[in-house]
PDB file of N, CA and C in Angstrom:
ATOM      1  N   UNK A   1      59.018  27.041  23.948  1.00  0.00           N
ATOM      2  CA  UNK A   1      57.719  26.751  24.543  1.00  0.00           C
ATOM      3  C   UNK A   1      56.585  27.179  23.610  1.00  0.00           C
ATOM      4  N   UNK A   2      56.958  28.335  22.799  1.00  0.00           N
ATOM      5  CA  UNK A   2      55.864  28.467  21.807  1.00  0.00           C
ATOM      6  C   UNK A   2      55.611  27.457  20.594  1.00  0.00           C
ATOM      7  N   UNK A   3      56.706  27.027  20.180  1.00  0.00           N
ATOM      8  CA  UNK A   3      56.015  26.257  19.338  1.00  0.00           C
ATOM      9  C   UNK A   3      55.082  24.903  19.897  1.00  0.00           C
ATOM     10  N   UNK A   4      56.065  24.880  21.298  1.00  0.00           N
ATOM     11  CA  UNK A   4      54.778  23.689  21.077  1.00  0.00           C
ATOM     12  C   UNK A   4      53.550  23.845  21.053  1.00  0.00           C
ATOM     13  N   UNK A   5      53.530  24.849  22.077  1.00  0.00           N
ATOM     14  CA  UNK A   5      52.133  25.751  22.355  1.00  0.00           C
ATOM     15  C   UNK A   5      51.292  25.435  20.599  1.00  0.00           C
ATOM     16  N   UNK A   6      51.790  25.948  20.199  1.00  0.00           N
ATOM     17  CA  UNK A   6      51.285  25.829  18.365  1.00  0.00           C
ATOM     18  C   UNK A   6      51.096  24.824  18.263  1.00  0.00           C
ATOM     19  N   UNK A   7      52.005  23.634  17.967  1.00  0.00           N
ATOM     20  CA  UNK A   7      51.618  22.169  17.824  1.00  0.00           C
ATOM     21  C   UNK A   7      50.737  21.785  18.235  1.00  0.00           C
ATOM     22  N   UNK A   8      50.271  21.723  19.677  1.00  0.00           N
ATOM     23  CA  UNK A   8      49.218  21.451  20.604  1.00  0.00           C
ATOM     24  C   UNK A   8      47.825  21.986  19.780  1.00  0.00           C
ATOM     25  N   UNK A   9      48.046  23.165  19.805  1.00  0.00           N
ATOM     26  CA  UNK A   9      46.529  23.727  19.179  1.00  0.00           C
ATOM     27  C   UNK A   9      46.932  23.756  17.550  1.00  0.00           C
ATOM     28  N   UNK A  10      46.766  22.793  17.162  1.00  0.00           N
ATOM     29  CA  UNK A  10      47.416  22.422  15.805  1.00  0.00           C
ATOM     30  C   UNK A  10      45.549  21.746  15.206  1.00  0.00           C
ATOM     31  N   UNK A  11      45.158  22.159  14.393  1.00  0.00           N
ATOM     32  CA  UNK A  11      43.465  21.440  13.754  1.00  0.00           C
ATOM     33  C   UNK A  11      43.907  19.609  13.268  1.00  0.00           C
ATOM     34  N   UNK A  12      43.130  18.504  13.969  1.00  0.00           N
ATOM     35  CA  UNK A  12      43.628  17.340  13.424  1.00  0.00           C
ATOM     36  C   UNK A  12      42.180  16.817  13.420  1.00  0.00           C
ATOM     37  N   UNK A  13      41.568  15.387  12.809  1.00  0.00           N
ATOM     38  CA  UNK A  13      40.708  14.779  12.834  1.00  0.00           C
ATOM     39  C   UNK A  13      40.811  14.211  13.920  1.00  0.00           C
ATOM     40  N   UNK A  14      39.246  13.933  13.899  1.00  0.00           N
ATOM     41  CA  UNK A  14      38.940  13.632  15.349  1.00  0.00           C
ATOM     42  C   UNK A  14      39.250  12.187  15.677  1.00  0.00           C
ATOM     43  N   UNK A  15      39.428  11.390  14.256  1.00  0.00           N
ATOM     44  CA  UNK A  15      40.082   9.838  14.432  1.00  0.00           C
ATOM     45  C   UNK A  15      41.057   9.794  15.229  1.00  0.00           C
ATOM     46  N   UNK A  16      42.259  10.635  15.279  1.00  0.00           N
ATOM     47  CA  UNK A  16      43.499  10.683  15.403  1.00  0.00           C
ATOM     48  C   UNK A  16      43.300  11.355  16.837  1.00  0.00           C
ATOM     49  N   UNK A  17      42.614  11.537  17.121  1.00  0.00           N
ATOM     50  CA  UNK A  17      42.509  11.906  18.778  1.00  0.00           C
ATOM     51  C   UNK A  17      42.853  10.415  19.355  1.00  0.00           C
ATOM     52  N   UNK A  18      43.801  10.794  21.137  1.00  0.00           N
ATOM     53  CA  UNK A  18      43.666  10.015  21.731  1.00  0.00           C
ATOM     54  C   UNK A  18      42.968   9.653  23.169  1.00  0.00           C
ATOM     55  N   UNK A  19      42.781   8.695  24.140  1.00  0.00           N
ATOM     56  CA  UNK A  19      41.836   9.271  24.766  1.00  0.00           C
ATOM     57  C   UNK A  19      42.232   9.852  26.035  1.00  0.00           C
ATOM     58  N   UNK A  20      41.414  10.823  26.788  1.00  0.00           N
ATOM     59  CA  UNK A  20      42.180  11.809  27.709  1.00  0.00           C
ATOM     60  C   UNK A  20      42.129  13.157  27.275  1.00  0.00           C
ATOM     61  N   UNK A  21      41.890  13.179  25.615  1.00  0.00           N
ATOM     62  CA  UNK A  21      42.427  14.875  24.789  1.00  0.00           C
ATOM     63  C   UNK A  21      40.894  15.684  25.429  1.00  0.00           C
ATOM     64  N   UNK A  22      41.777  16.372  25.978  1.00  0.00           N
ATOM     65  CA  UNK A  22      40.217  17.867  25.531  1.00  0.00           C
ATOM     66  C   UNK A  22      40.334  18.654  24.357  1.00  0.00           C
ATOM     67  N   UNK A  23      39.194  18.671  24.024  1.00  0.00           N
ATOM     68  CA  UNK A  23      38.826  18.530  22.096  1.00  0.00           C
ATOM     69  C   UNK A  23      38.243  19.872  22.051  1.00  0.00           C
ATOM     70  N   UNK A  24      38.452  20.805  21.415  1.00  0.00           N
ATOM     71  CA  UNK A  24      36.895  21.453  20.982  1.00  0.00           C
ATOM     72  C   UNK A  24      36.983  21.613  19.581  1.00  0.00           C
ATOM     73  N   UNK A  25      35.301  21.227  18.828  1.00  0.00           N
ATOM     74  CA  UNK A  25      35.142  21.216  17.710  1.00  0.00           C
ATOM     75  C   UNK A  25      35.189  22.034  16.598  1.00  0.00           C
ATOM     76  N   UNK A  26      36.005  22.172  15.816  1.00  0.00           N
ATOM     77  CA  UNK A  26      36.068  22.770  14.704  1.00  0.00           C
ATOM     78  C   UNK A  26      35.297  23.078  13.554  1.00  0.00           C
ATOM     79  N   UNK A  27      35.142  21.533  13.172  1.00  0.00           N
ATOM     80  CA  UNK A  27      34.238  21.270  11.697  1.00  0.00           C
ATOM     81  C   UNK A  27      33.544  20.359  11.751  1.00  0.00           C
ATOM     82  N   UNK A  28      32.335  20.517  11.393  1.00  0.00           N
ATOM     83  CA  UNK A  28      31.465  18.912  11.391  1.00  0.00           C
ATOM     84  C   UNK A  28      31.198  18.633  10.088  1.00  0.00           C
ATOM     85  N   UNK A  29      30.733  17.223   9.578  1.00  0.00           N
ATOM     86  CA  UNK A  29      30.493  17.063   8.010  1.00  0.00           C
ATOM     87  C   UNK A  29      29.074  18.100   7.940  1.00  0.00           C
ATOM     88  N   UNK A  30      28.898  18.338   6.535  1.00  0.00           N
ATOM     89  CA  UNK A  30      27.460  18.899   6.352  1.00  0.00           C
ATOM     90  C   UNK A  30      26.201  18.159   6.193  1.00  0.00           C
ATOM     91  N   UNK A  31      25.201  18.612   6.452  1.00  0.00           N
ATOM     92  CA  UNK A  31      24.144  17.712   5.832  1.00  0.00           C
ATOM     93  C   UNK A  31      23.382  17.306   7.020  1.00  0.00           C
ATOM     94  N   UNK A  32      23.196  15.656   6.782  1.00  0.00           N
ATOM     95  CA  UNK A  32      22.657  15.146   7.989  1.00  0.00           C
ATOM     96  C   UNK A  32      23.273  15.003   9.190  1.00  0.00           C
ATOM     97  N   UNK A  33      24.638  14.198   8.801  1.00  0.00           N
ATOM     98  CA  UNK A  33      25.531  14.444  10.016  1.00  0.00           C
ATOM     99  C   UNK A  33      25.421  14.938  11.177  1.00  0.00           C
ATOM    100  N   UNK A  34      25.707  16.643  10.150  1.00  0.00           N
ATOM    101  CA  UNK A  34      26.143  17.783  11.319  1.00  0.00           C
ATOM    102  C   UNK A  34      24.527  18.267  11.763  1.00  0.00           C
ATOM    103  N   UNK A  35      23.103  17.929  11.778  1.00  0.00           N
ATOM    104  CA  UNK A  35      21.955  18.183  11.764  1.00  0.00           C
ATOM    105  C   UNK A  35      21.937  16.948  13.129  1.00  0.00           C
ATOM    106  N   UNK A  36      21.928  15.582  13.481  1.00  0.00           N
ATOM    107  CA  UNK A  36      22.700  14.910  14.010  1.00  0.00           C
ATOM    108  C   UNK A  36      23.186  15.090  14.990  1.00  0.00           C
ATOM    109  N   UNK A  37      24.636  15.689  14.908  1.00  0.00           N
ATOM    110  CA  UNK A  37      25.549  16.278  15.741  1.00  0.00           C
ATOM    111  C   UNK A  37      24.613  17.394  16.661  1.00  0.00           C
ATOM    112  N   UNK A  38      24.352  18.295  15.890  1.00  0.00           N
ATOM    113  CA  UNK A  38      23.278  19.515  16.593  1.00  0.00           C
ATOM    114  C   UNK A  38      22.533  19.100  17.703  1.00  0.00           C
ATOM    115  N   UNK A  39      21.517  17.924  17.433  1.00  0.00           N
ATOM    116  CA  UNK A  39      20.449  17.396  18.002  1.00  0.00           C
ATOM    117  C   UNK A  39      21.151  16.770  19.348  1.00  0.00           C
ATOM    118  N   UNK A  40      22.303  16.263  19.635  1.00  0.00           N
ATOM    119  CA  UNK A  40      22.922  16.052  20.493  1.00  0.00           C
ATOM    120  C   UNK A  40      23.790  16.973  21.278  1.00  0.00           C
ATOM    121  N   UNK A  41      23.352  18.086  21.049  1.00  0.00           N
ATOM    122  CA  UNK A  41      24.084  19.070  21.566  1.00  0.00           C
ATOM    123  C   UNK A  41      25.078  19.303  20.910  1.00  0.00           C
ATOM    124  N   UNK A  42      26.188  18.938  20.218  1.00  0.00           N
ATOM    125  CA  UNK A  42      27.798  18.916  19.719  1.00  0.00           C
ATOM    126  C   UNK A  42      27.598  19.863  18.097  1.00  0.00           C
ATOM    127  N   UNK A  43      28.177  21.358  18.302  1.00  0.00           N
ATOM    128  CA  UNK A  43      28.476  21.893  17.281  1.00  0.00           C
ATOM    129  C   UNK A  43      29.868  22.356  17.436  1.00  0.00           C
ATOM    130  N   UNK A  44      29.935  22.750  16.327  1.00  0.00           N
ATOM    131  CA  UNK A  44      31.351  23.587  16.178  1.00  0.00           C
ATOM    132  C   UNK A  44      31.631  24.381  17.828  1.00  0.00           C
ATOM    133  N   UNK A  45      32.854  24.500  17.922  1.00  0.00           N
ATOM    134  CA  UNK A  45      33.297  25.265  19.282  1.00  0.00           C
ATOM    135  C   UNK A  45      32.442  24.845  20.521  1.00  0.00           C
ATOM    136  N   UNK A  46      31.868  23.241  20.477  1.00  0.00           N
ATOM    137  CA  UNK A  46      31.921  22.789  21.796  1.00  0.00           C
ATOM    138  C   UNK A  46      33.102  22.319  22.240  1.00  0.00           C
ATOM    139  N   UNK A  47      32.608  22.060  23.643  1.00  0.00           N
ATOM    140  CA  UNK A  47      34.266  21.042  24.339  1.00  0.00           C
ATOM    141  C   UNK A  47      33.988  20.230  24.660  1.00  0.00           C
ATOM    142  N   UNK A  48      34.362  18.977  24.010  1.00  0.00           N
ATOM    143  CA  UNK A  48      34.828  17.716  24.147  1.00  0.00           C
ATOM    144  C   UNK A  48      35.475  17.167  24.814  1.00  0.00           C
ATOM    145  N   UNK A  49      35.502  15.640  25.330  1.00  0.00           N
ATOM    146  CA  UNK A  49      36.589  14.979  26.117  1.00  0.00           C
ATOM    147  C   UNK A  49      36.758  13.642  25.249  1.00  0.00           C
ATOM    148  N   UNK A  50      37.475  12.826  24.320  1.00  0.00           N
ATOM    149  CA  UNK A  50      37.942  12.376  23.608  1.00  0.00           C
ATOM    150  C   UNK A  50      38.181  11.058  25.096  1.00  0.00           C
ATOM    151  N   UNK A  51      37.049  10.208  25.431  1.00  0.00           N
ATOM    152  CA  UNK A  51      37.317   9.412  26.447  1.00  0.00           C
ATOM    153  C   UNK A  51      37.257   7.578  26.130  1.00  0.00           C
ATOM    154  N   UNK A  52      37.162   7.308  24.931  1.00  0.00           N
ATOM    155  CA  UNK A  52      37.889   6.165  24.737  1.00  0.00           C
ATOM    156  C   UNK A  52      38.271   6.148  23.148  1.00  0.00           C
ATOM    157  N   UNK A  53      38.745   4.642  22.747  1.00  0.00           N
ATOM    158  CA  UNK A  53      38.795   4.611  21.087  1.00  0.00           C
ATOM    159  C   UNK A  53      38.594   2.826  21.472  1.00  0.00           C
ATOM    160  N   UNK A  54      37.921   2.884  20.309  1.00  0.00           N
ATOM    161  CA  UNK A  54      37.690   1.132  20.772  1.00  0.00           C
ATOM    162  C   UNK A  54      37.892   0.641  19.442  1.00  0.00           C
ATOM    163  N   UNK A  55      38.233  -0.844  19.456  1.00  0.00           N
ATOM    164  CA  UNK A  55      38.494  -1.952  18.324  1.00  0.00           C
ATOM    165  C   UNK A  55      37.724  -1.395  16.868  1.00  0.00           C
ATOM    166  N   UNK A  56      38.265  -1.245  16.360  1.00  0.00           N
ATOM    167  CA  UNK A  56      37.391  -0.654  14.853  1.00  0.00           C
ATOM    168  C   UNK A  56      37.269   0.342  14.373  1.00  0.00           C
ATOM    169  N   UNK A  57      38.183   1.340  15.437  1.00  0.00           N
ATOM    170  CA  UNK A  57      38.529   2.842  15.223  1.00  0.00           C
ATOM    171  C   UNK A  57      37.037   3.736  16.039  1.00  0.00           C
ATOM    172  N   UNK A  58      35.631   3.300  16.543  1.00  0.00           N
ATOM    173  CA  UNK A  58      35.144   3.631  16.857  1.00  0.00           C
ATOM    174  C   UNK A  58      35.472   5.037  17.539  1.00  0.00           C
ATOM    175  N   UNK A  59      35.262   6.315  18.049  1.00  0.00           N
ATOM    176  CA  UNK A  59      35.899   7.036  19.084  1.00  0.00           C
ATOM    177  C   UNK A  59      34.590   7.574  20.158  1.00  0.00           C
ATOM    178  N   UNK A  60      34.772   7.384  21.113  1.00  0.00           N
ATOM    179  CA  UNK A  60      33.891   8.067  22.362  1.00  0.00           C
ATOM    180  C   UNK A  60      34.192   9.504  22.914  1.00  0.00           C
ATOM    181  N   UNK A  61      33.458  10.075  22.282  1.00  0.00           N
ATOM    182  CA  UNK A  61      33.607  11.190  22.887  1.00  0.00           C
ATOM    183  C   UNK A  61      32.298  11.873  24.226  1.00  0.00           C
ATOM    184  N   UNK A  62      33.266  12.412  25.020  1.00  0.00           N
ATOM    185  CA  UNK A  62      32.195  12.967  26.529  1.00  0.00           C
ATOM    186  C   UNK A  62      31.960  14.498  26.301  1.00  0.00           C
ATOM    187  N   UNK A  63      31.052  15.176  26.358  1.00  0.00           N
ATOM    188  CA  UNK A  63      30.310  16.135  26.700  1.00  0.00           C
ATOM    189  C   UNK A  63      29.790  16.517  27.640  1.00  0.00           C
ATOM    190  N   UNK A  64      30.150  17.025  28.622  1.00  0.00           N
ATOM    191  CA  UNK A  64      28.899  17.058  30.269  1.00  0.00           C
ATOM    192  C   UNK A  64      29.750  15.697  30.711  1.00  0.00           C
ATOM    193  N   UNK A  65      28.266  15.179  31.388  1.00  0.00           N
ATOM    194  CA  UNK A  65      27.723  13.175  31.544  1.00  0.00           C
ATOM    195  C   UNK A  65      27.361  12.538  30.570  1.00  0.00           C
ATOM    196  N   UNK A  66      27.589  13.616  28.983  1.00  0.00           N
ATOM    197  CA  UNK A  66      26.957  12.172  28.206  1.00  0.00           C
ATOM    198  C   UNK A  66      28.089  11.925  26.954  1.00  0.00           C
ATOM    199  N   UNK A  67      27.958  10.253  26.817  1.00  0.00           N
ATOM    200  CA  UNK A  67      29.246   9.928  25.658  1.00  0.00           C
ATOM    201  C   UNK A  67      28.120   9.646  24.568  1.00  0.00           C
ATOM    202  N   UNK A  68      29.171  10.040  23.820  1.00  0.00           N
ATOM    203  CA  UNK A  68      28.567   9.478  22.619  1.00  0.00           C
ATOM    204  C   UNK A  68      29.709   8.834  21.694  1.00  0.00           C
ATOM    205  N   UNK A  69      29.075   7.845  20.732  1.00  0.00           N
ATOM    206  CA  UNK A  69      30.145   6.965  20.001  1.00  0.00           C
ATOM    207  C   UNK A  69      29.828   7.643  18.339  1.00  0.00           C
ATOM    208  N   UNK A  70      31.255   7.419  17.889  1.00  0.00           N
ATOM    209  CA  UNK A  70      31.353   8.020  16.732  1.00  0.00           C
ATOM    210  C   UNK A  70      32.420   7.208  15.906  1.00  0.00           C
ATOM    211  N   UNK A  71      31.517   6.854  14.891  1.00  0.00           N
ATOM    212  CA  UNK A  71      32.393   5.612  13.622  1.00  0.00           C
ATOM    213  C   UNK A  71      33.330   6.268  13.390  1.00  0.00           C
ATOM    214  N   UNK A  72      34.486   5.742  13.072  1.00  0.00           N
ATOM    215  CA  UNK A  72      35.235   5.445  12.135  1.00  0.00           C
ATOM    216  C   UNK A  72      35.134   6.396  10.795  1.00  0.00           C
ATOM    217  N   UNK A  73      34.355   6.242  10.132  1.00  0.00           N
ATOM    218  CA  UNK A  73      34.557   6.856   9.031  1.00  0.00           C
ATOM    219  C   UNK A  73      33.678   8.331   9.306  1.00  0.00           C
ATOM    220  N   UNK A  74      32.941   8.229  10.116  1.00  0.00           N
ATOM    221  CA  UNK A  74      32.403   9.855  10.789  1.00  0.00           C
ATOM    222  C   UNK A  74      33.645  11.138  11.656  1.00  0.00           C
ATOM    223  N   UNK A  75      34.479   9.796  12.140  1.00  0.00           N
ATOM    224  CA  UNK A  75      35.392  11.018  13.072  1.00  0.00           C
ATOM    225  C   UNK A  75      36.345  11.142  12.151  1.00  0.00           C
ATOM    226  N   UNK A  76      36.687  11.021  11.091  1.00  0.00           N
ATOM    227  CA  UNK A  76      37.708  10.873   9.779  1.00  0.00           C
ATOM    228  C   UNK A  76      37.154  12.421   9.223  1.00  0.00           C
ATOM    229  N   UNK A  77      35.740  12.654   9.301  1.00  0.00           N
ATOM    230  CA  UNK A  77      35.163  13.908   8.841  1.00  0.00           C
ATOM    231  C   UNK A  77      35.066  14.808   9.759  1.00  0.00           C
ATOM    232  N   UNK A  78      35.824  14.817  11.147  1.00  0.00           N
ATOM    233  CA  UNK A  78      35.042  15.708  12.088  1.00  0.00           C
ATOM    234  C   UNK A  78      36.541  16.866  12.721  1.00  0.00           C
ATOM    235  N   UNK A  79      37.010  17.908  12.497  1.00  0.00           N
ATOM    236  CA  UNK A  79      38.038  18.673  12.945  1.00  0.00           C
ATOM    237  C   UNK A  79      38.084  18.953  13.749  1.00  0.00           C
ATOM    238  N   UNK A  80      38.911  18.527  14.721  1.00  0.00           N
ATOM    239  CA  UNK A  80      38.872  19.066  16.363  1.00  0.00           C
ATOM    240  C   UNK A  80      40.007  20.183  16.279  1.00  0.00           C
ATOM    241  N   UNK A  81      40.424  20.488  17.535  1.00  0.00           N
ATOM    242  CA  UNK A  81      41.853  21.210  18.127  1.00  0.00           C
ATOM    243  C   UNK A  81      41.955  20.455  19.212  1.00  0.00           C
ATOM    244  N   UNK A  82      42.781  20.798  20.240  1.00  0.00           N
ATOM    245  CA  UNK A  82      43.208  20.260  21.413  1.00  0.00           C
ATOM    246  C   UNK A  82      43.419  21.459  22.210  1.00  0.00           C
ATOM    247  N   UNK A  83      42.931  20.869  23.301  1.00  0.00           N
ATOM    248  CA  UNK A  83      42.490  22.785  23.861  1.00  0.00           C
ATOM    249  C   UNK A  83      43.688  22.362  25.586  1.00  0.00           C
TER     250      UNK A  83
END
């Protein structure tokens, strides 16, 4: 039971999330991005809900009541866990 325990809370990109995961954030890119990210509330060690993935790799992630959409090549940069 422990390892899975480990696996589970294992650090993966946030692309590779599926939807349903409760997320909390790890790493955000630097720069504007994560300046971005801030302004929307979402830093490191928030919790996430990973609530759709749409055609194009897009990923939706929920916070509270609010989603927000995140490209493809943005959630490729973004480190979650699975909580």
């Amino acid at each position: 039971m422990r390892r899975k325990r480990e696996i589970d809370n294992e650090i993966m990109r946030l692309i590779d999330a599926e939807p349903g995961m409760e997320l909390e954030i790890c790493e955000l890119p630097l720069g504007n991005l994560k300046t971005q990210f801030v302004r929307l509330g979402v830093t490191e060690g928030s919790k996430v809900r990973c609530s759709h993935r749409l055609p194009g790799g897009t990923i939706i992630i929920t916070k509270r009541h609010q989603e927000i959409a995140v490209g493809s090549e943005i959630a490729k940069k973004i480190l979650v866990k699975k909580i």
